[in-house]
C-alpha atoms as a PDB file:
ATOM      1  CA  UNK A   1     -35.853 -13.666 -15.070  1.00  0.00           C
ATOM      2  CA  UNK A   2     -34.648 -10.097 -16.135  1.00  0.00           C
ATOM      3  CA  UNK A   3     -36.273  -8.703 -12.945  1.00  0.00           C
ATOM      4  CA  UNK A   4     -34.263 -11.382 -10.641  1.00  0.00           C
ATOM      5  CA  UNK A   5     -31.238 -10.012 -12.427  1.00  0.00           C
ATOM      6  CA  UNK A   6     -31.840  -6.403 -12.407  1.00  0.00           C
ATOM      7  CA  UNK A   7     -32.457  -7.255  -8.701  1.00  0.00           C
ATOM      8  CA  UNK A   8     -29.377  -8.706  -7.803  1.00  0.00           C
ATOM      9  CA  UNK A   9     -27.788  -5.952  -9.743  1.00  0.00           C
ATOM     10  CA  UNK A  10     -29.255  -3.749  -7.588  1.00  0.00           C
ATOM     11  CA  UNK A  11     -28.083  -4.946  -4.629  1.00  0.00           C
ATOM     12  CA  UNK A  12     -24.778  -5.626  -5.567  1.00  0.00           C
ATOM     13  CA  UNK A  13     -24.170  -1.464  -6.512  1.00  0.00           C
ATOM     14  CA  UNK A  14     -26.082  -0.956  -3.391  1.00  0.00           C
ATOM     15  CA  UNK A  15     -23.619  -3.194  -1.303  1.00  0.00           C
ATOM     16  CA  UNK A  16     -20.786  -1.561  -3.233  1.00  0.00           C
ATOM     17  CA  UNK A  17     -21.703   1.933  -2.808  1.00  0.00           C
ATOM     18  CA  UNK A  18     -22.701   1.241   1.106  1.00  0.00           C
ATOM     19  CA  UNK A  19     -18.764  -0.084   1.579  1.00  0.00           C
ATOM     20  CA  UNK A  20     -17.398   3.731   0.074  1.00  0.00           C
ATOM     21  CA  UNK A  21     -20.325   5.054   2.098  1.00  0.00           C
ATOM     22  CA  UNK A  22     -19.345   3.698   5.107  1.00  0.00           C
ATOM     23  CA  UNK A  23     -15.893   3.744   4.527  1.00  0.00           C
ATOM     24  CA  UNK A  24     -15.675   7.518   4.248  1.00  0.00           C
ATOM     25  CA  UNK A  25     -18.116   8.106   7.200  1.00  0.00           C
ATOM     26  CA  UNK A  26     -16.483   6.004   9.982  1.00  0.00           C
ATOM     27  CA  UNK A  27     -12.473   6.160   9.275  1.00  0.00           C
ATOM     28  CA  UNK A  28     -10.412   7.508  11.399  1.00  0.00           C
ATOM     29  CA  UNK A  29      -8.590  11.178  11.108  1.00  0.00           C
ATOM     30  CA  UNK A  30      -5.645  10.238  10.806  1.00  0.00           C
ATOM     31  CA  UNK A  31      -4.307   6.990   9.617  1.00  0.00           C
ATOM     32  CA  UNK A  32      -1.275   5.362   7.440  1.00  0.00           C
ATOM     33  CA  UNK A  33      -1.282   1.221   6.543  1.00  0.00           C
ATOM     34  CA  UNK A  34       1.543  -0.246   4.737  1.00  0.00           C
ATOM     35  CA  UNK A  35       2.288  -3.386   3.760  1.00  0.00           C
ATOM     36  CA  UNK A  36       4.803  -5.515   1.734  1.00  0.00           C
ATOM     37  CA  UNK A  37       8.345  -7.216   1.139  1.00  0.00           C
ATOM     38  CA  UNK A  38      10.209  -9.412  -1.321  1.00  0.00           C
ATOM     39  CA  UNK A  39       7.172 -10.979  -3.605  1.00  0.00           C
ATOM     40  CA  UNK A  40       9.242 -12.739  -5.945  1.00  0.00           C
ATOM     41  CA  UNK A  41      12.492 -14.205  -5.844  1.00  0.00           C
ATOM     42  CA  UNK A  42      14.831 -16.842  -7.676  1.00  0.00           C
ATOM     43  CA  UNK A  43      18.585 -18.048  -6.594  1.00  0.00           C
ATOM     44  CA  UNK A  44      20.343 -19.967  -9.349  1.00  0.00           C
ATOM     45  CA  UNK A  45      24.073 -21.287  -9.816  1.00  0.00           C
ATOM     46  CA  UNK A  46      23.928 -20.524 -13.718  1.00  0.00           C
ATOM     47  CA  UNK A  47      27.533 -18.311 -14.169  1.00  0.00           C
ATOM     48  CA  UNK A  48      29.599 -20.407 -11.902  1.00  0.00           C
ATOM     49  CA  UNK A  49      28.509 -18.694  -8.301  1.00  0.00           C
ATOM     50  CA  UNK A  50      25.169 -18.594  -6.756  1.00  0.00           C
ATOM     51  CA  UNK A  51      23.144 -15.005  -8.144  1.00  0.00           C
ATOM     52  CA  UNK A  52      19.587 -14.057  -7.185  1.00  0.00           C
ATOM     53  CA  UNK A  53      16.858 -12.100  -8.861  1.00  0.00           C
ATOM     54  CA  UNK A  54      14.237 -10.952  -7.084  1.00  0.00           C
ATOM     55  CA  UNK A  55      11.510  -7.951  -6.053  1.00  0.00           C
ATOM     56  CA  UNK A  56      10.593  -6.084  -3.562  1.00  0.00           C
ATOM     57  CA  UNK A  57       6.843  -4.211  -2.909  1.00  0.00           C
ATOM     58  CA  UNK A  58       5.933  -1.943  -0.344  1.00  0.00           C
ATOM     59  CA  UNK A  59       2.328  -0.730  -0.387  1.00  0.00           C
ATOM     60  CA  UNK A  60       1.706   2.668   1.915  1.00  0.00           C
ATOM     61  CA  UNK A  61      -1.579   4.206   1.698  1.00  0.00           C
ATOM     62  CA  UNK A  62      -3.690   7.277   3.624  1.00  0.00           C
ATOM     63  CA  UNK A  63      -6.672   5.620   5.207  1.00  0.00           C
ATOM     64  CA  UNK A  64      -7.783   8.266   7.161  1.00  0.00           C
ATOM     65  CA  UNK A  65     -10.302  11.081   6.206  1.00  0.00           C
ATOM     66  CA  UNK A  66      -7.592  14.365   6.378  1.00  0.00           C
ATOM     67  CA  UNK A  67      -4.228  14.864   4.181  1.00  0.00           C
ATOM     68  CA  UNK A  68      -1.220  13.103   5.305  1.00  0.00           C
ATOM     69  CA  UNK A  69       1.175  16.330   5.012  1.00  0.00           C
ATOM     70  CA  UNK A  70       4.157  14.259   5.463  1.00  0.00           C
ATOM     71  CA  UNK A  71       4.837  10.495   5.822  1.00  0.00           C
ATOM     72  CA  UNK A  72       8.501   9.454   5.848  1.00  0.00           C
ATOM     73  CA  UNK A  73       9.256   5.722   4.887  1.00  0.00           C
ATOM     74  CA  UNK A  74      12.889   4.219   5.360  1.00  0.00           C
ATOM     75  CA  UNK A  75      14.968   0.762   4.659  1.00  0.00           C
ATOM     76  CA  UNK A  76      18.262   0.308   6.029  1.00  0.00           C
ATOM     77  CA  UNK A  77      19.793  -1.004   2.743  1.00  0.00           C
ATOM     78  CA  UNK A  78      20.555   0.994  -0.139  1.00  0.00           C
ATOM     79  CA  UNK A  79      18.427   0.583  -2.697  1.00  0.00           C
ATOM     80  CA  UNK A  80      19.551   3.319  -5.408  1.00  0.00           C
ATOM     81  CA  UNK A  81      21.088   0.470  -7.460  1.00  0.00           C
ATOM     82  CA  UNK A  82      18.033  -1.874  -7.634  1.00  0.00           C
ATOM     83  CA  UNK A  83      15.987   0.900  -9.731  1.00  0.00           C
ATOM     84  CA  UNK A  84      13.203   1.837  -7.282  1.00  0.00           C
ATOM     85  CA  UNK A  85      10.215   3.235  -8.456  1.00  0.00           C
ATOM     86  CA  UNK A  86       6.574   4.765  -6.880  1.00  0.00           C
ATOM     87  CA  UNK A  87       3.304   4.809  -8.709  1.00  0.00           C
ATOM     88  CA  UNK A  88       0.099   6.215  -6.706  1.00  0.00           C
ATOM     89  CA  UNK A  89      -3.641   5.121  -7.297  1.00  0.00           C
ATOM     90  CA  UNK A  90      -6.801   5.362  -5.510  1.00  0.00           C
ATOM     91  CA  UNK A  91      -7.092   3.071  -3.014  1.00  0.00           C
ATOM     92  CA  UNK A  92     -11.073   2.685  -3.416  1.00  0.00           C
ATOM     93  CA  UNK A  93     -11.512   3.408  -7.209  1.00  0.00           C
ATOM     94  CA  UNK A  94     -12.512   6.884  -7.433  1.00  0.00           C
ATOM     95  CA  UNK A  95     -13.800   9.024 -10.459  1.00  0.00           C
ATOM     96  CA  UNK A  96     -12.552  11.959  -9.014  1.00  0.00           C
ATOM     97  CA  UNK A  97      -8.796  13.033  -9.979  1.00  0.00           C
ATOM     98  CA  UNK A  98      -6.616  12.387  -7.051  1.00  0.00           C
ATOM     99  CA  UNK A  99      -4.250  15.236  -6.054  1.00  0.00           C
ATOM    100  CA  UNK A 100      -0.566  14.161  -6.678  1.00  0.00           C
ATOM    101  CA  UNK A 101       1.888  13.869  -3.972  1.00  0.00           C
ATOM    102  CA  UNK A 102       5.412  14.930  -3.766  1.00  0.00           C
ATOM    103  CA  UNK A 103       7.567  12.228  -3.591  1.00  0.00           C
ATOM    104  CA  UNK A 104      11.312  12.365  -2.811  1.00  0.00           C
ATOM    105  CA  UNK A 105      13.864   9.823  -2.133  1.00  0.00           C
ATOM    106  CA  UNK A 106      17.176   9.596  -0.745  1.00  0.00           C
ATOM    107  CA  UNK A 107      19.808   7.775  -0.366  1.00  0.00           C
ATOM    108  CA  UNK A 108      22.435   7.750   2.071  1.00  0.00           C
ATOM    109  CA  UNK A 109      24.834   6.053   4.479  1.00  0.00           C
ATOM    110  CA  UNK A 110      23.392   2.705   3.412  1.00  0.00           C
ATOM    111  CA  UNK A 111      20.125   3.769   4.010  1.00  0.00           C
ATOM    112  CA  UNK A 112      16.937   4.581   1.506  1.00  0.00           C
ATOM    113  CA  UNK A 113      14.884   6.999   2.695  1.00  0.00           C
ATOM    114  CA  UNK A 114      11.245   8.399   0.639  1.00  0.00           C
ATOM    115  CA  UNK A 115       9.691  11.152   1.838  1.00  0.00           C
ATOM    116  CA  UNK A 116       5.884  11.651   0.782  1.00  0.00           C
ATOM    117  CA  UNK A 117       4.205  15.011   1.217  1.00  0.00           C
ATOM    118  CA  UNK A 118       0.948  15.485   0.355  1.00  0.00           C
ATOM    119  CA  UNK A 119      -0.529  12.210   0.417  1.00  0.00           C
ATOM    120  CA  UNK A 120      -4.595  12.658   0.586  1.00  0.00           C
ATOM    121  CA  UNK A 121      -6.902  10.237   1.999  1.00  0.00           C
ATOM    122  CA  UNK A 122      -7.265   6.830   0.214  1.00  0.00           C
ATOM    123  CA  UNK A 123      -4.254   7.417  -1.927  1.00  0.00           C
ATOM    124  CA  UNK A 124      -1.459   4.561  -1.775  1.00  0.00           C
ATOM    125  CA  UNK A 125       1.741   4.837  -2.941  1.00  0.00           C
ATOM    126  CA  UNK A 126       3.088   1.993  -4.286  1.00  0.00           C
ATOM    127  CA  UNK A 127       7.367   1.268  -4.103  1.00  0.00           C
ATOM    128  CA  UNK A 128       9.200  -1.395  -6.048  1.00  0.00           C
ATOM    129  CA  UNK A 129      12.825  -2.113  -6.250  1.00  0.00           C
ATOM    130  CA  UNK A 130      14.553  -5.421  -8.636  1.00  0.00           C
ATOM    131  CA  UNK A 131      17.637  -6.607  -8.427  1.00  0.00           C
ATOM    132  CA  UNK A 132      18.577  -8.950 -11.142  1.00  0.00           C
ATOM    133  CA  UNK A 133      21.984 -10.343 -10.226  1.00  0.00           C
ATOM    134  CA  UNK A 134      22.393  -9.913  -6.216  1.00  0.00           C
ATOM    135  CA  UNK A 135      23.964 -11.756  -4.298  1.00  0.00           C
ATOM    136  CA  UNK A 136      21.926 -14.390  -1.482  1.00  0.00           C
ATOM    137  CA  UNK A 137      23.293 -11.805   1.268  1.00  0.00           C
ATOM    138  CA  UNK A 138      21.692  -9.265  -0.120  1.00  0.00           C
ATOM    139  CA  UNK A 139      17.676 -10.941  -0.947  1.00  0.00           C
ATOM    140  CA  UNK A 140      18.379 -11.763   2.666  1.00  0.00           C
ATOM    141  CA  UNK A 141      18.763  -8.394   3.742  1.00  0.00           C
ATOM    142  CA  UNK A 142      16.149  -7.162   1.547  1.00  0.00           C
ATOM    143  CA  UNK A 143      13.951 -10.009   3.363  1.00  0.00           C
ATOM    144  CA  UNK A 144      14.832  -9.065   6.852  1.00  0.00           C
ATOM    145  CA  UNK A 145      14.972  -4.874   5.955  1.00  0.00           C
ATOM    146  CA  UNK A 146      11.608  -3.688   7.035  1.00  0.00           C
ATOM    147  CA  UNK A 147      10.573  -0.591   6.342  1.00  0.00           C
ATOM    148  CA  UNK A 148       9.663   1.706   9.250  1.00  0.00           C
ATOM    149  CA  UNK A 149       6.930   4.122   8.060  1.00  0.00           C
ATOM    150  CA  UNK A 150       6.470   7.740  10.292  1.00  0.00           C
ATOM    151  CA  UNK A 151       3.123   9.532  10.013  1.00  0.00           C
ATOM    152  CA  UNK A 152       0.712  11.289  12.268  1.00  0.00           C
ATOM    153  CA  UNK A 153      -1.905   9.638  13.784  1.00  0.00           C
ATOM    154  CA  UNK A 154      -2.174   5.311  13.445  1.00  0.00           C
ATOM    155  CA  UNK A 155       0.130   3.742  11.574  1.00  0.00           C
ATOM    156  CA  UNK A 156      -0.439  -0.223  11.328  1.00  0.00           C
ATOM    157  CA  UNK A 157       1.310  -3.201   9.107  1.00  0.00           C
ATOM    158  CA  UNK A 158      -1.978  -3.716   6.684  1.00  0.00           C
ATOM    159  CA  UNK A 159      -2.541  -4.192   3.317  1.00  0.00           C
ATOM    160  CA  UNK A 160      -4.559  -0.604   2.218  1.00  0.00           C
ATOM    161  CA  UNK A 161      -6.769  -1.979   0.482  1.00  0.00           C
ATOM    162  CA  UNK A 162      -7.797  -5.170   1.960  1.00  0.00           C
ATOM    163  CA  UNK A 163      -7.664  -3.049   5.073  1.00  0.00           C
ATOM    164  CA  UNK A 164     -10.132  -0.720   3.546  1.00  0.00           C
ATOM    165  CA  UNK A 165     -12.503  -3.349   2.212  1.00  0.00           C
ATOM    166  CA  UNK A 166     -12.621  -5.345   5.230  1.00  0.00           C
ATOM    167  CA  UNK A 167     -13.032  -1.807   7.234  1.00  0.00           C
ATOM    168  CA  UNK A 168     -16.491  -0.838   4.982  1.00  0.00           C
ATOM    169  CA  UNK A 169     -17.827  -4.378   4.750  1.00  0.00           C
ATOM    170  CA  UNK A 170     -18.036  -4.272   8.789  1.00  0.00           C
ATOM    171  CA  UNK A 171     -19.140  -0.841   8.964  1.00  0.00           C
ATOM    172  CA  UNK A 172     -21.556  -1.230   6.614  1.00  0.00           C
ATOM    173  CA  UNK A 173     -22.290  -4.300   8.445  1.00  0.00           C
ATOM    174  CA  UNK A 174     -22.590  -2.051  11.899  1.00  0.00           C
ATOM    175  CA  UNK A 175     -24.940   0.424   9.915  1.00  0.00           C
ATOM    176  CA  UNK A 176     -27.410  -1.945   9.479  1.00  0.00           C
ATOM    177  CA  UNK A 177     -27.394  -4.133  12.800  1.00  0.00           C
ATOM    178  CA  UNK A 178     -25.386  -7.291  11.601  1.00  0.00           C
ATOM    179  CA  UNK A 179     -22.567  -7.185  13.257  1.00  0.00           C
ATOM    180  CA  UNK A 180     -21.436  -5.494  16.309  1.00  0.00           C
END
């Protein structure tokens, strides 16, 4: 029984550590994925007129194999008011220490604007504004506002890391003659 286990263990780090393998061999150069939009919201006549809560996530990772030295992201609302913030993680967990990129927003003539520089491969940068008492209008805008994303190489509307998971399963697939 311990030997079926150890087994299965086995082959489950193998499968894992094929899907980084194969992941880091076959990606492209140069690639950016991005995905997101409002993932939560709530309208509600409690003080009299109607008021909405809601928030907004915008995944935008570097799925290629070289640096991204600049990717520029940008809504056409303003978000400064609805406290937007990043964080950045590993897109396939990593012990190595990623290498920080600069990120710098701005915000003008209705528009939001991030610039990223920096960004190494399989590093996401994660964006979230919340607006607690908006107005329907403006979850609507936020709805409709997608964000147009400017890189070099392939950019493509893709969750990063379902992207990259998918991406090494069928390479890893490829490697060893299941799928074509």
């Amino acid at each position: 029984m311990a030997l079926k286990r150890w087994i299965a263990g086995g082959g489950a780090l193998a499968g894992a550590a094929g899907i980084v393998v194969s992941e880091t061999l076959l990606s492209p150069t140069y690639e950016v994925l991005y995905s997101g939009g409002v993932s939560a919201a709530y309208c509600d006549n409690a003080t009299g007129e109607r008021a909405c809560t809601f928030i907004y996530d915008l995944s935008v990772g570097n799925t290629g194999k070289e640096v991204q030295e600049t990717v520029r992201i940008t809504w056409p609302v303003d978000m400064r008011h609805w406290g937007p913030g990043t964080q950045v993680a590993d897109i396939v967990g990593s012990a190595r220490q990623t290498q920080q990129p600069q990120i710098q927003p701005a915000f003008d003539s209705g528009k939001t604007v991030y610039t990223i520089s920096g960004l190494m491969p399989n590093t996401m940068v994660s964006f979230r504004a919340s607006c607690y008492a908006c107005t329907p209008a403006q979850l609507q805008a936020m709805r409709q506002a997608g964000a147009t994303v400017e890189a070099r190489g392939k950019i493509s509307e893709s969750d990063p890391r379902v992207s990259a998971l998918m991406r090494g399963l069928t390479n890893m697939l490829r490697i060893v003659g299941l799928f074509s």
